[in-house]
Protein backbone atom coordinates (compact mmCIF):
# COMPACT_ATOMS: atom_id res chain seq x y z
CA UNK A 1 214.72 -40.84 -14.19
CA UNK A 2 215.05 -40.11 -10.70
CA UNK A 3 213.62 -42.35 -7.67
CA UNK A 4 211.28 -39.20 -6.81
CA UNK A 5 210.28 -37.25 -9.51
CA UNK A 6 207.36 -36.45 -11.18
CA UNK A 7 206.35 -38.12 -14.68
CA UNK A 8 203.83 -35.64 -15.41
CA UNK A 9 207.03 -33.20 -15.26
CA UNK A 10 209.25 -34.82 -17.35
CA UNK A 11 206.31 -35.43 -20.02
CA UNK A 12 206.08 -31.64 -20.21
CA UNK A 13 202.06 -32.31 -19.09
CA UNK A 14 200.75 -30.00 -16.62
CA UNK A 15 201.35 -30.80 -12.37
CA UNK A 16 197.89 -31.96 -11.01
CA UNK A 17 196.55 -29.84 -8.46
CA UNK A 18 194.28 -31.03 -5.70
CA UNK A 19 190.83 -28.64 -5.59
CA UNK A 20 189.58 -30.68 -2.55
CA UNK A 21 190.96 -29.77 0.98
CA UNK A 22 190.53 -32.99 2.17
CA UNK A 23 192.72 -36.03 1.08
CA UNK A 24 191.12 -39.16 0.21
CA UNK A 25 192.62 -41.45 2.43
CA UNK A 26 191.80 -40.12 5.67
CA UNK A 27 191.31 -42.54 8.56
CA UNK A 28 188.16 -42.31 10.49
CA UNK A 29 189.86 -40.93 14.02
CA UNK A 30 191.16 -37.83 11.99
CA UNK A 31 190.17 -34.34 12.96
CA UNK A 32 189.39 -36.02 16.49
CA UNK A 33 192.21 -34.51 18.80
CA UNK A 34 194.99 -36.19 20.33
CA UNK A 35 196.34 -35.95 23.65
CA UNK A 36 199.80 -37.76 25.07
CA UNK A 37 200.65 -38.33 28.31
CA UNK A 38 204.61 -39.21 27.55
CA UNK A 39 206.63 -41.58 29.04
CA UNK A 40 208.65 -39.28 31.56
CA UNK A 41 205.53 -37.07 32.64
CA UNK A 42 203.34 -37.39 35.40
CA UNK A 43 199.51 -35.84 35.48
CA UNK A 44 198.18 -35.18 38.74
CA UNK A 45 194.52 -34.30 38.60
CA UNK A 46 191.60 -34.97 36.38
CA UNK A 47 191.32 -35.04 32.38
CA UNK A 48 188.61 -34.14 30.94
CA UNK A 49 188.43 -34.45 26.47
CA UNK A 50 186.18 -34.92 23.65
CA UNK A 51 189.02 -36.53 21.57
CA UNK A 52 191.48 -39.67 22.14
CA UNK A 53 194.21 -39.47 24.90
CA UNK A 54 197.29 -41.79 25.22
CA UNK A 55 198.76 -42.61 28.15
CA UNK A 56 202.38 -43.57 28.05
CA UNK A 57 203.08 -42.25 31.46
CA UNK A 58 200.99 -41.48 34.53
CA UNK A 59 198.21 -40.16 35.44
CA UNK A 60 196.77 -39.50 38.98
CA UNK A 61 193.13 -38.72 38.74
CA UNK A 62 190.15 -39.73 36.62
CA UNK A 63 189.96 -39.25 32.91
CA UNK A 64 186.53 -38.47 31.33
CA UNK A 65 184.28 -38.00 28.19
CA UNK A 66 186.97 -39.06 25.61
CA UNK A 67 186.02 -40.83 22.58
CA UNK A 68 189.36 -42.94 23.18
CA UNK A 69 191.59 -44.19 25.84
CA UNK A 70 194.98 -45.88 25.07
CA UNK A 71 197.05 -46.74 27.88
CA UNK A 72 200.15 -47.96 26.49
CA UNK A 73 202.78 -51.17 27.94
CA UNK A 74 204.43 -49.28 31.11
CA UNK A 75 201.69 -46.64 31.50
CA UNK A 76 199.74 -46.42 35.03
CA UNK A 77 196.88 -44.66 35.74
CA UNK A 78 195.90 -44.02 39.45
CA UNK A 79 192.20 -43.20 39.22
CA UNK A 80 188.86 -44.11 36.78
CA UNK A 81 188.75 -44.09 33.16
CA UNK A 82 185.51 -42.81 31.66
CA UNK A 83 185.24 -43.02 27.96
CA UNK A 84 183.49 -44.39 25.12
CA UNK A 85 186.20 -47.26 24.21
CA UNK A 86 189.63 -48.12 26.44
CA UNK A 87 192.78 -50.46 25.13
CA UNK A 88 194.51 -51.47 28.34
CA UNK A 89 198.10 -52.08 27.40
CA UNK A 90 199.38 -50.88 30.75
CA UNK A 91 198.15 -50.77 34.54
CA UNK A 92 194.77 -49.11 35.67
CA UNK A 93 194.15 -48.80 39.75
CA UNK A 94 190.73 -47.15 39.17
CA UNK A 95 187.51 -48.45 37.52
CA UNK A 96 186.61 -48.35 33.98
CA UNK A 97 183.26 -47.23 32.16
CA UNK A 98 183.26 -47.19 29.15
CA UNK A 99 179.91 -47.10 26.49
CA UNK A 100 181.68 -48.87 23.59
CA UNK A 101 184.13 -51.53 24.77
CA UNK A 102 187.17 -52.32 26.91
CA UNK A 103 190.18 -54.16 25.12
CA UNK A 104 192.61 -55.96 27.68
CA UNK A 105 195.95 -56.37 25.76
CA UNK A 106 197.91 -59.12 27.24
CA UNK A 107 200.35 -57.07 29.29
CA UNK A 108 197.11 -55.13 30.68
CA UNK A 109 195.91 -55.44 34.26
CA UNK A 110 193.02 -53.46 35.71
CA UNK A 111 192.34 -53.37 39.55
CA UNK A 112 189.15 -52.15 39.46
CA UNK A 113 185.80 -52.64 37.99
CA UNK A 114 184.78 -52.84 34.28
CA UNK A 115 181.60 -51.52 33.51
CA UNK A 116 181.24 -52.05 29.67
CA UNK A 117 178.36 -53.63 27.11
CA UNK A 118 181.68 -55.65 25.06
CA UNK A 119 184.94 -56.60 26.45
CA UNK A 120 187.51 -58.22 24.59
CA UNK A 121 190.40 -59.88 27.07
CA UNK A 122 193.34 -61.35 25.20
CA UNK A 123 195.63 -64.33 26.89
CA UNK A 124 197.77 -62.61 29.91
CA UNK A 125 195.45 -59.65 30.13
CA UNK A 126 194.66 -59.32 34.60
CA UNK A 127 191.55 -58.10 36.05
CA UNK A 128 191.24 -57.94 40.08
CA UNK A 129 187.51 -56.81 40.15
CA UNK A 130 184.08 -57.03 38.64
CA UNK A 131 183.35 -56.95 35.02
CA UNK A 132 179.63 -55.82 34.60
CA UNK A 133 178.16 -56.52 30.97
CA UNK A 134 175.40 -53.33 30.70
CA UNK A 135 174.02 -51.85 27.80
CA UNK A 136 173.62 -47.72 28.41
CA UNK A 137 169.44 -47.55 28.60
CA UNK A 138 167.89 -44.74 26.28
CA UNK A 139 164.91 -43.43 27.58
CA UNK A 140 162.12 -43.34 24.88
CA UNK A 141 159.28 -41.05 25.69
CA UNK A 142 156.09 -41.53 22.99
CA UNK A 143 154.87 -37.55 21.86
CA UNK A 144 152.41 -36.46 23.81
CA UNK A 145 148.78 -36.71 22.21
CA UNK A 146 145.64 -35.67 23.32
CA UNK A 147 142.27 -37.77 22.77
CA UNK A 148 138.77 -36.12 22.48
């Protein structure tokens, strides 16, 4: 029997064919899309995405509206980062909103203010600015009923 075959095969029973276009063990970011800034290229302008973007590179300008921002060890970004969550791995000379959460990995540095309702800052992680705790505010509005 070979390191890669197929015992159904061998048996003689019939292959097993998937009906379902969807594999069971998807992650939960899949079918979000990805953007890479790689390590030799340089962005100059802003980004604007729905999905996650990595930053291994540079980027000089302000990313906003993705779901995700990585910026890797080595990475700098000259300008804000908008976003729903950000993992700070590399440099950031900008400020940083973000709705979810800011993660400061230990060789992360931010010059700039963190706007953010949860931060997480490990051991080494810099910050040279404010860090500002808010919650985003919904507006409720009651329907509007007349009384007799």
């Amino acid at each position: 029997m070979a390191i890669f075959s197929n015992n159904a095969r061998e048996s003689g029973d019939p292959v097993p064919t998937r009906t379902d276009p969807q594999p069971h063990n998807r992650r939960r970011g899949d079918g979000i899309p990805l953007s890479i800034v790689a390590k030799d290229m340089t962005i100059v302008g802003d980004m604007e995405t729905e999905g996650v973007v990595k930053v291994e590179g540079k980027v000089r300008g302000t990313i906003r509206g993705a779901s995700q921002v990585i910026i890797s060890p080595g990475a700098v970004i000259d300008g804000d980062v908008h976003t729903r969550e950000a993992i700070v791995a590399g440099e950031v000379h900008g400020a940083i909103r973000a709705t979810d959460r800011v993660e400061l990995q230990a060789t992360g540095s931010v010059a700039g203010d963190i706007t953010t309702p949860r931060i997480a800052v490990l051991e080494g992680g810099r910050i040279s600015g404010a860090v500002k705790m808010e919650v985003e505010t919904q507006t409720i509005t009651a329907p509007y009923v007349q009384l007799a």
